[in-house]
C-alpha atoms as a PDB file:
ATOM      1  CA  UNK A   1      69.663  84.707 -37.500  1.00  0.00           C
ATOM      2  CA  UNK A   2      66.076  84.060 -38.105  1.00  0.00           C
ATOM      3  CA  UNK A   3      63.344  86.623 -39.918  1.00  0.00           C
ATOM      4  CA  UNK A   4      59.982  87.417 -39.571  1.00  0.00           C
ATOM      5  CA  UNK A   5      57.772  87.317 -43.051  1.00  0.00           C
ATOM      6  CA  UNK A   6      55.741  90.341 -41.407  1.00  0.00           C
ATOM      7  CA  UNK A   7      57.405  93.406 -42.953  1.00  0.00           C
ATOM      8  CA  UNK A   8      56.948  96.649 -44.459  1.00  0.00           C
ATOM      9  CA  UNK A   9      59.460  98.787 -46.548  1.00  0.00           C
ATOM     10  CA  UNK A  10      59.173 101.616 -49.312  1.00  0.00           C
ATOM     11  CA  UNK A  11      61.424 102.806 -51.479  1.00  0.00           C
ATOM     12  CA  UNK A  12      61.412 105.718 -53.964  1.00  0.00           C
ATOM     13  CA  UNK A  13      62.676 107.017 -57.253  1.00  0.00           C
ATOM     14  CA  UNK A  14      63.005 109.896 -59.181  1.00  0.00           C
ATOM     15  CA  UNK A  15      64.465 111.541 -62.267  1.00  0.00           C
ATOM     16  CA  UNK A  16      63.375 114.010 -65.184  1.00  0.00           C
ATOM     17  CA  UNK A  17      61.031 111.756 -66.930  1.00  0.00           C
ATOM     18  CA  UNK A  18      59.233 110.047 -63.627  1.00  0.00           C
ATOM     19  CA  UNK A  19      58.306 109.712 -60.378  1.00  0.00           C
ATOM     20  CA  UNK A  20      58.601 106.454 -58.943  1.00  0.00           C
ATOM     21  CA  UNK A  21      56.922 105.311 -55.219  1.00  0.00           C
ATOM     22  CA  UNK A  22      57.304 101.624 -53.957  1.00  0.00           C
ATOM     23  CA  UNK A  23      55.819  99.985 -50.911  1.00  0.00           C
ATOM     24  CA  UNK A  24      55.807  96.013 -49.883  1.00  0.00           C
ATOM     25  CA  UNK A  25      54.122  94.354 -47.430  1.00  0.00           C
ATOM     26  CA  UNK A  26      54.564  90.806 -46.210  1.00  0.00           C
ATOM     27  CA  UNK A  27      52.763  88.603 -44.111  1.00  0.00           C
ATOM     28  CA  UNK A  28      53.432  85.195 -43.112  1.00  0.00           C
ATOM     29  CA  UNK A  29      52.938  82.269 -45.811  1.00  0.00           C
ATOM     30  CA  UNK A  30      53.565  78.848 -46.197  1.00  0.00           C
ATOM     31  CA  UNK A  31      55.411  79.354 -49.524  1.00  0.00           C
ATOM     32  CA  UNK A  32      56.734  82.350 -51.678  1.00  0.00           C
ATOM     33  CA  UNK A  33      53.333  84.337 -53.502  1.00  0.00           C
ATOM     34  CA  UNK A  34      54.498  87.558 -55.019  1.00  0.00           C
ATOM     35  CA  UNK A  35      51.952  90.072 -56.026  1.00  0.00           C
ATOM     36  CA  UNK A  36      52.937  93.319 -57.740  1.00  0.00           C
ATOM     37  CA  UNK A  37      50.324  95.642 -58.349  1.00  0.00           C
ATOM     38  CA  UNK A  38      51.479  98.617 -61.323  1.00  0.00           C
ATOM     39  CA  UNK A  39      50.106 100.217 -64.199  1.00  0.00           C
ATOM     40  CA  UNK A  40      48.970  98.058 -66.652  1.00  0.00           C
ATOM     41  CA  UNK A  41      51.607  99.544 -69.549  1.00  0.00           C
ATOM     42  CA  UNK A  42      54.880  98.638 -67.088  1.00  0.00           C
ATOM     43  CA  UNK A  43      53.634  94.872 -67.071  1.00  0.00           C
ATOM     44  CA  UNK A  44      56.688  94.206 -68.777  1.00  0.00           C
ATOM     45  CA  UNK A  45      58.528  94.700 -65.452  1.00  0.00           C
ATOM     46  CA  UNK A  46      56.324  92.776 -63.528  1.00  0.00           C
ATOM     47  CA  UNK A  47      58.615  89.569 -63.681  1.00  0.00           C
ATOM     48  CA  UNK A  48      61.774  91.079 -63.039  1.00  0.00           C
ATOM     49  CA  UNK A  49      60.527  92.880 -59.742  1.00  0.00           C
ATOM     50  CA  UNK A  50      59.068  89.692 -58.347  1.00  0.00           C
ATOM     51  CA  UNK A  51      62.466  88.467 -58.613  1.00  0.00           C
ATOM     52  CA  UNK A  52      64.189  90.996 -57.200  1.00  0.00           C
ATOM     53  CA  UNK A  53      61.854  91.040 -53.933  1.00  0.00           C
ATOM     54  CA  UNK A  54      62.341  87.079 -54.093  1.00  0.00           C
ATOM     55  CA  UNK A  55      65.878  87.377 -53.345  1.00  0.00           C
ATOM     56  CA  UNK A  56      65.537  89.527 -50.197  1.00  0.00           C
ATOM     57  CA  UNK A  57      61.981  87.365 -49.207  1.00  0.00           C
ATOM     58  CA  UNK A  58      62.175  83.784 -50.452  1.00  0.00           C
ATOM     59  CA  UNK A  59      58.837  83.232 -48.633  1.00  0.00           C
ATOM     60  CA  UNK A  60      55.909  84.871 -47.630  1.00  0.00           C
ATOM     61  CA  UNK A  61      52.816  86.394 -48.894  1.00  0.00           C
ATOM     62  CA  UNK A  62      54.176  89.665 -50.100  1.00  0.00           C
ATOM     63  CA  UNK A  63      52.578  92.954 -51.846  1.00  0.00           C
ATOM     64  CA  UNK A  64      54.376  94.864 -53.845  1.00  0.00           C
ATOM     65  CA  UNK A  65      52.692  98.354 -55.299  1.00  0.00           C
ATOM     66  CA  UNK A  66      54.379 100.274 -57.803  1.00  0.00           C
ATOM     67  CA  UNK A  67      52.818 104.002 -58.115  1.00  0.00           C
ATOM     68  CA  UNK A  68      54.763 105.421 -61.249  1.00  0.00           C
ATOM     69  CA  UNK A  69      53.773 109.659 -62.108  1.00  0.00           C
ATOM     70  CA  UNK A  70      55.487 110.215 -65.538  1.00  0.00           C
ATOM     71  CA  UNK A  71      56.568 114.184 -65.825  1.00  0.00           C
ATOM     72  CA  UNK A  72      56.786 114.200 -70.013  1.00  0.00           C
ATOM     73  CA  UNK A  73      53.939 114.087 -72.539  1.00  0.00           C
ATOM     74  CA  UNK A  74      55.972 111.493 -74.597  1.00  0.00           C
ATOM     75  CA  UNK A  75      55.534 109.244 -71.108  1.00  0.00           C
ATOM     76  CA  UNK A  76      52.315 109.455 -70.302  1.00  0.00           C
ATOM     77  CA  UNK A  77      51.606 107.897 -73.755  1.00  0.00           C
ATOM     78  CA  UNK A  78      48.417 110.307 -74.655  1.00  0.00           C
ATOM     79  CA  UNK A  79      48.392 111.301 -78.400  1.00  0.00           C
ATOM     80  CA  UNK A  80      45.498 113.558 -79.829  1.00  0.00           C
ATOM     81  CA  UNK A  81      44.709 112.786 -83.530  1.00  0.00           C
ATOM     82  CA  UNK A  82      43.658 116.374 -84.905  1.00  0.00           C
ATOM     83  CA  UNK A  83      42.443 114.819 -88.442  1.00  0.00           C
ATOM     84  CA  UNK A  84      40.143 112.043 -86.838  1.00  0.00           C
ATOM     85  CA  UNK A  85      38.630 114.835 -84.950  1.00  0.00           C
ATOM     86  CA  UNK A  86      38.314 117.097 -87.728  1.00  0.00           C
ATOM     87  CA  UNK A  87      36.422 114.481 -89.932  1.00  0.00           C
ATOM     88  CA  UNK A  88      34.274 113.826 -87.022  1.00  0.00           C
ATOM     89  CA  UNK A  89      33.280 117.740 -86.860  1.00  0.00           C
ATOM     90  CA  UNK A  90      32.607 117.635 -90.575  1.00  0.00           C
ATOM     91  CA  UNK A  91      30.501 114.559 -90.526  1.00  0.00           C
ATOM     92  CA  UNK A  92      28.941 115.811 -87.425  1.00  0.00           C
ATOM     93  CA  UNK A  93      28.056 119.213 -89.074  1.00  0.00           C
ATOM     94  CA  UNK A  94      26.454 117.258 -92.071  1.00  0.00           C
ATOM     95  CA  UNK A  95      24.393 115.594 -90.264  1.00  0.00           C
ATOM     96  CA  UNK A  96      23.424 118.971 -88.646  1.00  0.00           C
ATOM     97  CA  UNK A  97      22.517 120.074 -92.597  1.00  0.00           C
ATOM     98  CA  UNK A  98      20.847 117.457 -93.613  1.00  0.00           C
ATOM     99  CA  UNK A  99      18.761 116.805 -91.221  1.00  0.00           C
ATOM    100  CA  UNK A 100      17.811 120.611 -90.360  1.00  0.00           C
ATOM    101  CA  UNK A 101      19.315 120.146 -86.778  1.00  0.00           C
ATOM    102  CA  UNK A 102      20.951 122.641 -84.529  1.00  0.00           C
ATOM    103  CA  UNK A 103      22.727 120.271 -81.968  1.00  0.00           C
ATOM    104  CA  UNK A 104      26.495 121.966 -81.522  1.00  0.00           C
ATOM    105  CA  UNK A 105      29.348 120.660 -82.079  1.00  0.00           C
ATOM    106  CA  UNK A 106      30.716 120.032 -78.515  1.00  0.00           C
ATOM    107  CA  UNK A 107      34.335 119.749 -76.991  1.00  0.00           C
ATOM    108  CA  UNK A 108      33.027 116.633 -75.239  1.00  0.00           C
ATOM    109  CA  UNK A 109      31.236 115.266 -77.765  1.00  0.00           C
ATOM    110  CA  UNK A 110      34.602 114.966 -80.303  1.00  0.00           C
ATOM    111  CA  UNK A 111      36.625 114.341 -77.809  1.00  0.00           C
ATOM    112  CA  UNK A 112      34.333 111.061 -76.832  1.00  0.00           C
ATOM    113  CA  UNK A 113      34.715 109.988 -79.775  1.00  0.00           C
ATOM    114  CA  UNK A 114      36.676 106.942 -81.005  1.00  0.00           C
ATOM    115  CA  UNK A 115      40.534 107.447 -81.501  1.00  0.00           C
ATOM    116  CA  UNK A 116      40.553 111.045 -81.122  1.00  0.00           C
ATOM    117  CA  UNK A 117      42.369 110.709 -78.042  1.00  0.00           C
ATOM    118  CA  UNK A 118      44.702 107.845 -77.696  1.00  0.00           C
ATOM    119  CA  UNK A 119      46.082 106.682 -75.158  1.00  0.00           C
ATOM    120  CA  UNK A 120      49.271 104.265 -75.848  1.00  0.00           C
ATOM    121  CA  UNK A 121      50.002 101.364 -73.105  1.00  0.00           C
ATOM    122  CA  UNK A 122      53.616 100.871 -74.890  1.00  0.00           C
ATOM    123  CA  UNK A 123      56.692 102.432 -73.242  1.00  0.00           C
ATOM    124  CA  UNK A 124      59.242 102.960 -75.463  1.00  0.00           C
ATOM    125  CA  UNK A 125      62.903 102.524 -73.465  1.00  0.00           C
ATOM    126  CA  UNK A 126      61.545  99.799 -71.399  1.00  0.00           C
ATOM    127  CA  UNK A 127      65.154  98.699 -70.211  1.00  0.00           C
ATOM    128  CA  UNK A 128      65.102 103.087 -68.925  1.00  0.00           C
ATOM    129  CA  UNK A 129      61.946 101.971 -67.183  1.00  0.00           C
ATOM    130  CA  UNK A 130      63.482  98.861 -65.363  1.00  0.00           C
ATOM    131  CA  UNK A 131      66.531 100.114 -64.553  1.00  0.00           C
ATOM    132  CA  UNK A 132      64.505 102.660 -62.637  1.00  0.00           C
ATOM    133  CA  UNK A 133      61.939 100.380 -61.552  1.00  0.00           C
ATOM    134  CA  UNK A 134      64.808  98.464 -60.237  1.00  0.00           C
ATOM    135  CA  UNK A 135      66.444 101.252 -57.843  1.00  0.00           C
ATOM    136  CA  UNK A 136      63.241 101.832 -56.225  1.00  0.00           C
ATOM    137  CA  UNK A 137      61.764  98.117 -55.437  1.00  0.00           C
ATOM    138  CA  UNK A 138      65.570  97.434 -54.558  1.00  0.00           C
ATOM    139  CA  UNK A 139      65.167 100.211 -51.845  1.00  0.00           C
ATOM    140  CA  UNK A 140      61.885  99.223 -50.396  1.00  0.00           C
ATOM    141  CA  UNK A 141      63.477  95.578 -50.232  1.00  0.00           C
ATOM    142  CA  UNK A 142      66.195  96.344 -48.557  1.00  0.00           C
ATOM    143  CA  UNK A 143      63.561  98.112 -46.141  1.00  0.00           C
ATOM    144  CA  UNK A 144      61.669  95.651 -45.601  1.00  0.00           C
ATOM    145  CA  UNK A 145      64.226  93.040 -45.039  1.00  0.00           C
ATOM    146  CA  UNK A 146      65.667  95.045 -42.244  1.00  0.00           C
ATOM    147  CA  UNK A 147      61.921  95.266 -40.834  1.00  0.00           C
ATOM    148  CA  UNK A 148      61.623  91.335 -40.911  1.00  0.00           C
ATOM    149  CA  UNK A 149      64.979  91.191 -39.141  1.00  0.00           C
ATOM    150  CA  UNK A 150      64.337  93.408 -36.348  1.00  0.00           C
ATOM    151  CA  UNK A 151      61.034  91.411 -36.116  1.00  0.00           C
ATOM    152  CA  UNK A 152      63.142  88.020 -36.283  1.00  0.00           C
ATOM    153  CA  UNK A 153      65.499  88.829 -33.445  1.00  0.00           C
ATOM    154  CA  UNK A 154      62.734  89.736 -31.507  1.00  0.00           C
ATOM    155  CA  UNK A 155      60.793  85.565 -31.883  1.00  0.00           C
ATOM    156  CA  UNK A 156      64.697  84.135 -31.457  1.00  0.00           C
ATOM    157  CA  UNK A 157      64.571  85.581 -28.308  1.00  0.00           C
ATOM    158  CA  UNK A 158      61.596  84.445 -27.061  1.00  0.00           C
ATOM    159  CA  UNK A 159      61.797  81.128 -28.916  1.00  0.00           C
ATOM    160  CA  UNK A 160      65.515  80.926 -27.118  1.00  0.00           C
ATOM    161  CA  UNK A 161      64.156  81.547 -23.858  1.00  0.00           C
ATOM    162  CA  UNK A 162      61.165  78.611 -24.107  1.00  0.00           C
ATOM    163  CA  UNK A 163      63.887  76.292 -25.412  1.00  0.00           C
ATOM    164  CA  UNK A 164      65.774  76.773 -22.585  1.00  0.00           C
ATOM    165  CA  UNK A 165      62.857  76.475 -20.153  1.00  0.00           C
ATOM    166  CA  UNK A 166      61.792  72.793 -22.071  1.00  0.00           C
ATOM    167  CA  UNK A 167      65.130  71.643 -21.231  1.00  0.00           C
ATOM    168  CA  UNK A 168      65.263  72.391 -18.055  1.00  0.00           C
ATOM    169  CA  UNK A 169      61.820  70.712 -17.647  1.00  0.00           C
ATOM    170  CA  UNK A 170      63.481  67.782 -19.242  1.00  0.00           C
ATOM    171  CA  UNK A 171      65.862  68.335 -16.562  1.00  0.00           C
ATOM    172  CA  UNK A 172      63.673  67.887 -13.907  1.00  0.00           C
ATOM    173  CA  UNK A 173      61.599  64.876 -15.017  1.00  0.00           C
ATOM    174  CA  UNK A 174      64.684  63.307 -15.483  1.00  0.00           C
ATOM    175  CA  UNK A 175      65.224  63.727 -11.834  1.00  0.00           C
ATOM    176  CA  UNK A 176      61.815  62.516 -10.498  1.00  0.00           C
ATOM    177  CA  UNK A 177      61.304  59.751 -12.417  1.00  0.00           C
ATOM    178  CA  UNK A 178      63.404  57.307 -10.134  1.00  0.00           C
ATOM    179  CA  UNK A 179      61.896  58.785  -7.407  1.00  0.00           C
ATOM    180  CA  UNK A 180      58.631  58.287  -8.738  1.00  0.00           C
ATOM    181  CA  UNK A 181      59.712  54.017  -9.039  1.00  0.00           C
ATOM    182  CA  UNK A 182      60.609  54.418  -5.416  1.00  0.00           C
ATOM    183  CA  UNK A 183      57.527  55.604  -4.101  1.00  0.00           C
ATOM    184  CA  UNK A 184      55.171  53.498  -6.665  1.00  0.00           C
ATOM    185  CA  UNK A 185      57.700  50.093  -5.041  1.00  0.00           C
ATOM    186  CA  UNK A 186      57.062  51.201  -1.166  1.00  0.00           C
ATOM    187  CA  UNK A 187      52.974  52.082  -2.005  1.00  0.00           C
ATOM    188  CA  UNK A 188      53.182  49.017  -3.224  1.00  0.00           C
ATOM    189  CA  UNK A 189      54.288  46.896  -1.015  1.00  0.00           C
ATOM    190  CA  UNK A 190      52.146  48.793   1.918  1.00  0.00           C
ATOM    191  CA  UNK A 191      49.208  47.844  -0.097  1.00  0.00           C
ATOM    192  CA  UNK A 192      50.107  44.132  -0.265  1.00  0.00           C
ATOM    193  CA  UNK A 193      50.779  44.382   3.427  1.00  0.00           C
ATOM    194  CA  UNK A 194      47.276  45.994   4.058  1.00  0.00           C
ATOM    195  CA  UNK A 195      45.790  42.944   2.113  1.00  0.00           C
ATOM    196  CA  UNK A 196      47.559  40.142   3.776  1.00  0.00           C
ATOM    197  CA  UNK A 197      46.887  41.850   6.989  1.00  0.00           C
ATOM    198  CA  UNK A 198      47.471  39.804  10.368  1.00  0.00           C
ATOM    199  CA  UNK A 199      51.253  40.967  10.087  1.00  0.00           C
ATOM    200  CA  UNK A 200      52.374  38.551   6.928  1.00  0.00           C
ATOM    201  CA  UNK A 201      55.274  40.662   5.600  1.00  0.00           C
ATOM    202  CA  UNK A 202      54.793  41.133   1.842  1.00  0.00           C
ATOM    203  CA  UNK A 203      57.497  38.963  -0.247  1.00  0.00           C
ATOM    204  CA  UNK A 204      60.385  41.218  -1.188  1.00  0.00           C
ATOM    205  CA  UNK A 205      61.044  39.279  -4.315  1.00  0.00           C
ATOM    206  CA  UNK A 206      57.818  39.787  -5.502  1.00  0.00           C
ATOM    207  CA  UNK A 207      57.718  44.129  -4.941  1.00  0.00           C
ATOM    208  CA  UNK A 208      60.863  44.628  -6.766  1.00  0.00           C
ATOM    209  CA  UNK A 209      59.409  42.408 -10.050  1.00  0.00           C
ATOM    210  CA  UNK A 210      56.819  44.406  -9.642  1.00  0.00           C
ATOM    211  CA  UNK A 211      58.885  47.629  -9.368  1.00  0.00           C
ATOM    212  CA  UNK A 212      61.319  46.719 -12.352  1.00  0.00           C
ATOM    213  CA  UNK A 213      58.015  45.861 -14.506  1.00  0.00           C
ATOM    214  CA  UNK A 214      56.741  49.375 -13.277  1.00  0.00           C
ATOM    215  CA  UNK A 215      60.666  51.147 -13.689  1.00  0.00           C
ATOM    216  CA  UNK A 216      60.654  49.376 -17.539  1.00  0.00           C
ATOM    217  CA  UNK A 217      57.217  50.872 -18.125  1.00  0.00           C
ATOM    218  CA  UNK A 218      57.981  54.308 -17.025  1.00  0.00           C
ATOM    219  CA  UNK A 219      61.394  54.608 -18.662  1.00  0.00           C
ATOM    220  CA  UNK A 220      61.513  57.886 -20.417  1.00  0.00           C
ATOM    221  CA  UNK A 221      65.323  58.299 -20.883  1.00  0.00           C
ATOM    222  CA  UNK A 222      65.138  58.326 -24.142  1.00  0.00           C
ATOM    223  CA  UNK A 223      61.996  60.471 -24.907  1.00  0.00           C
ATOM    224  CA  UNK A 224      64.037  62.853 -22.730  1.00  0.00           C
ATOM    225  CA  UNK A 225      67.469  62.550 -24.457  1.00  0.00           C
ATOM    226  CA  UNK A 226      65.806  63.056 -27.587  1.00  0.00           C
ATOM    227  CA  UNK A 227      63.775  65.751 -26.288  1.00  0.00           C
ATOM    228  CA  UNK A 228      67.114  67.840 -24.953  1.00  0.00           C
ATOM    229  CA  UNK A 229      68.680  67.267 -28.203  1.00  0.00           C
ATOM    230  CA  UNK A 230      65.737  68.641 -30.049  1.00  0.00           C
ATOM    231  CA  UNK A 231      66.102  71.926 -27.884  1.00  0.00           C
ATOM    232  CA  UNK A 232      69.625  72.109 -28.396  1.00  0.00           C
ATOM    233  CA  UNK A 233      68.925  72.272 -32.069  1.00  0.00           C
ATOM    234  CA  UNK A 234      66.075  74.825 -31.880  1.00  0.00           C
ATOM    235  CA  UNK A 235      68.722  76.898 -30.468  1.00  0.00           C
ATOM    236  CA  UNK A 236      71.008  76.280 -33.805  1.00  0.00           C
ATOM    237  CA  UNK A 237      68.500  76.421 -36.311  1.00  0.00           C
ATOM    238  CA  UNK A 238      67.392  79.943 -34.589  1.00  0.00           C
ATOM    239  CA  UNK A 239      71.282  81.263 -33.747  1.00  0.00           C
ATOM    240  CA  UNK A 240      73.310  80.215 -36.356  1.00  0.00           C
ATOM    241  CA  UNK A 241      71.499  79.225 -39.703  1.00  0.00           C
ATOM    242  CA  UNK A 242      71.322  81.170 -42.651  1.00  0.00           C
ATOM    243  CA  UNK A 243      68.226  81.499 -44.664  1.00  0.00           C
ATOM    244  CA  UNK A 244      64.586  80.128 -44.549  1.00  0.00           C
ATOM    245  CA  UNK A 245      64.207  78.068 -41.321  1.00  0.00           C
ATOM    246  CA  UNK A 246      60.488  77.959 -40.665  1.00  0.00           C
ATOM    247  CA  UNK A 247      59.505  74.806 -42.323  1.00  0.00           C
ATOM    248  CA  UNK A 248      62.769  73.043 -40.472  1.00  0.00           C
ATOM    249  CA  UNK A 249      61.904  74.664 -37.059  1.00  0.00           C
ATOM    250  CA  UNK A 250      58.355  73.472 -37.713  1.00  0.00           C
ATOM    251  CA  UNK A 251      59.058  69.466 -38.368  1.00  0.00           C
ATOM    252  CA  UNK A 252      61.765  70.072 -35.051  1.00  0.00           C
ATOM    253  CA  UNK A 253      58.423  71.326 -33.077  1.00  0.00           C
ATOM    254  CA  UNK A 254      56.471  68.093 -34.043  1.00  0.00           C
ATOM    255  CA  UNK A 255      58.982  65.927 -32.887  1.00  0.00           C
ATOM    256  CA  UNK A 256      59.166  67.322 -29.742  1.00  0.00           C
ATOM    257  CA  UNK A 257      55.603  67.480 -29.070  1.00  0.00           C
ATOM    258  CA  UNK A 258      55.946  63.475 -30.085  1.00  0.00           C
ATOM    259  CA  UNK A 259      58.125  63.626 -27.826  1.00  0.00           C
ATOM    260  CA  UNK A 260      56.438  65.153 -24.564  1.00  0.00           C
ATOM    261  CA  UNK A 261      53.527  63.272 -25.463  1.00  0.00           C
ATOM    262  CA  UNK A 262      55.183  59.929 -24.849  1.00  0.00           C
ATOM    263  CA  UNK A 263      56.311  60.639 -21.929  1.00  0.00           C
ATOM    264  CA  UNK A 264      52.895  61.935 -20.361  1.00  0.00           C
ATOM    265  CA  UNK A 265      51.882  58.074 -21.225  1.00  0.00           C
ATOM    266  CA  UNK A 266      54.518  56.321 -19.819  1.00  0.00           C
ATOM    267  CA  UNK A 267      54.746  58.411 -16.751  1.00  0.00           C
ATOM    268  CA  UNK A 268      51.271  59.096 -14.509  1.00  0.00           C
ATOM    269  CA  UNK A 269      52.902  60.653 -11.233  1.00  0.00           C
ATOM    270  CA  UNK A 270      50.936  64.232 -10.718  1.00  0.00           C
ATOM    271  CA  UNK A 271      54.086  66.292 -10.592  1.00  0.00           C
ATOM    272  CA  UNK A 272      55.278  64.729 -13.609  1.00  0.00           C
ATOM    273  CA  UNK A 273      51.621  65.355 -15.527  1.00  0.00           C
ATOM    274  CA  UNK A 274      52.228  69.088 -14.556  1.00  0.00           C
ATOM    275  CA  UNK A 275      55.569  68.900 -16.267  1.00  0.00           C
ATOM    276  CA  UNK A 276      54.472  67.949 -19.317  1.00  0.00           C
ATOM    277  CA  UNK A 277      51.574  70.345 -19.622  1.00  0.00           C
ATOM    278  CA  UNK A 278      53.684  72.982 -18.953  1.00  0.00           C
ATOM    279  CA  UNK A 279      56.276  71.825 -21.813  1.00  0.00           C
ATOM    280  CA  UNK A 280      53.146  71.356 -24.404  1.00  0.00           C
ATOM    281  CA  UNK A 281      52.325  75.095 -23.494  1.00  0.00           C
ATOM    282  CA  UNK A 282      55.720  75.913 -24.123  1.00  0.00           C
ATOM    283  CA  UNK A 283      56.030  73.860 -27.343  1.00  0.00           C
ATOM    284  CA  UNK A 284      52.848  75.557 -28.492  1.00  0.00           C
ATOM    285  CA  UNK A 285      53.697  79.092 -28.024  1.00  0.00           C
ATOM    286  CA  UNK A 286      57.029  78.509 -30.202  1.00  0.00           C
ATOM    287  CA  UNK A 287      54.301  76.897 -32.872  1.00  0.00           C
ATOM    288  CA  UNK A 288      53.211  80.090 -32.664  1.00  0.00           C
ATOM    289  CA  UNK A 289      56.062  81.637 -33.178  1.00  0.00           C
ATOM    290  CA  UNK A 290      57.893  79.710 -36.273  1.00  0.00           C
ATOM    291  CA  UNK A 291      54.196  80.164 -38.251  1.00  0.00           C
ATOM    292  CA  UNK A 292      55.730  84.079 -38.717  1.00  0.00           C
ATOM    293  CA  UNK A 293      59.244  82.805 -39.287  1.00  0.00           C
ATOM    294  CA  UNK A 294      60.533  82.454 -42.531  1.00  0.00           C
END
């Protein structure tokens, strides 16, 4: 069955050390772009969780954030070096003595200062830190991949339902088009009669040359063989293939609009005309459609 690339899903982690809050989003794309947005000291992990989303959501434009709230000191990577502060007080002070100045020594002021505080962007058990990285993106994957499938059954079913109407369309031209010869042969041949006037009966031979040239012309069995078969396999490609499918159901929806198109130039009768706008509208809604499909 087909999915959707519009999809949302979160997923969550926790343990003693962190706190660990996923959510993806996915729109439609033409081909796979993975963005994960995460503190800048996991960027290690960054890699690894693109493909992990990648094999729930081969394609699509797809956001991952990463929200990580570590619950140890060692963690959050903030060390305070006591001595650089210290021999920024004393120099501080001296400069207080020598200068006869009476600016205090602030809080702020040392702890501005360069080093004093440090924060470290290195995480020590990184393969800790992916393993529980992992759990959560794998949980707001899953999410989201059941999101994109509810959203996929809902376009088979409509995409289903146009398929069937085109071929039953098909149907129907098929029908009229000898029909259509019929008429075009006994218009004809009133016509010639009209011209000739004074009663000359128009020659018989010379209608139906005219009505085989006009039959050859407006032949459209093919187009509409083609046509049915093309429906037949939007039905397939939307029931029973696994994986991506847009970009297949998308060259199957140019060859039927080819299609269509050929025979609204072969064919000119009004009904006919009607016909085949209403299987371009149908052709173009499913357009629609497979742009959101992956």
């Amino acid at each position: 069955m087909i999915k959707s690339m519009t999809g949302f899903g979160r997923g969550a982690y926790a343990d003693d050390v962190r706190d660990i809050t996923v959510e993806i989003r996915s729109v439609n794309h033409r081909y796979s772009d993975i963005t994960v947005k995460m503190p800048r000291r996991y960027s290690f992990a960054e890699e690894p969780m693109k493909a992990l989303v990648k094999q729930v959501a081969p394609r699509g434009k797809i956001d991952v954030y990463i929200r990580i709230e570590s619950k140890g000191e060692d963690e959050l990577g903030i060390r305070l070096n006591l001595p650089a502060a210290q021999r920024y007080c004393d120099i501080l002070n001296a400069l207080n003595s020598e200068f006869d100045l009476n600016e205090p020594v602030t809080l702020p002021l040392l702890a501005g200062m360069p080093d004093v505080i440090h924060t470290s962007a290195e995480v020590e058990d990184e393969e800790g830190v992916l393993r529980c990285l992992s759990r959560a993106v794998s949980a707001a994957a899953e999410n989201l991949d059941a999101m994109r499938i509810r959203e996929g059954e809902a376009l088979a079913g409509d995409i289903l339902m146009r398929g069937e109407r085109i071929a039953a369309t098909a149907d129907e031209i098929e029908k009229a088009v000898p029909d259509i010869v019929r008429l075009y042969a006994s218009k004809m041949k009133e016509r010639i009669e009209e011209l000739l006037s004074n009663g000359i009966e128009a020659p018989e031979e010379r209608i139906l040359l005219e009505a085989a040239v006009f039959a050859d012309k407006s032949n459209v069995v093919e187009e509409l063989v083609r046509l049915k078969s093309h429906a037949a396999q939007l039905s397939e490609f939307v029931v029973d293939t696994e994986g991506p499918v847009g970009k297949k159901l998308d060259f199957l929806i140019q060859e039927m609009n080819r299609e269509v198109n050929t025979i609204g130039s072969k064919v000119s009768d009004i009904d006919v005309t009607n016909r085949v706008i209403s299987l371009k509208s149908e052709i173009e809604m499913i357009r629609e459609q497979i742009q959101n499909i992956e």
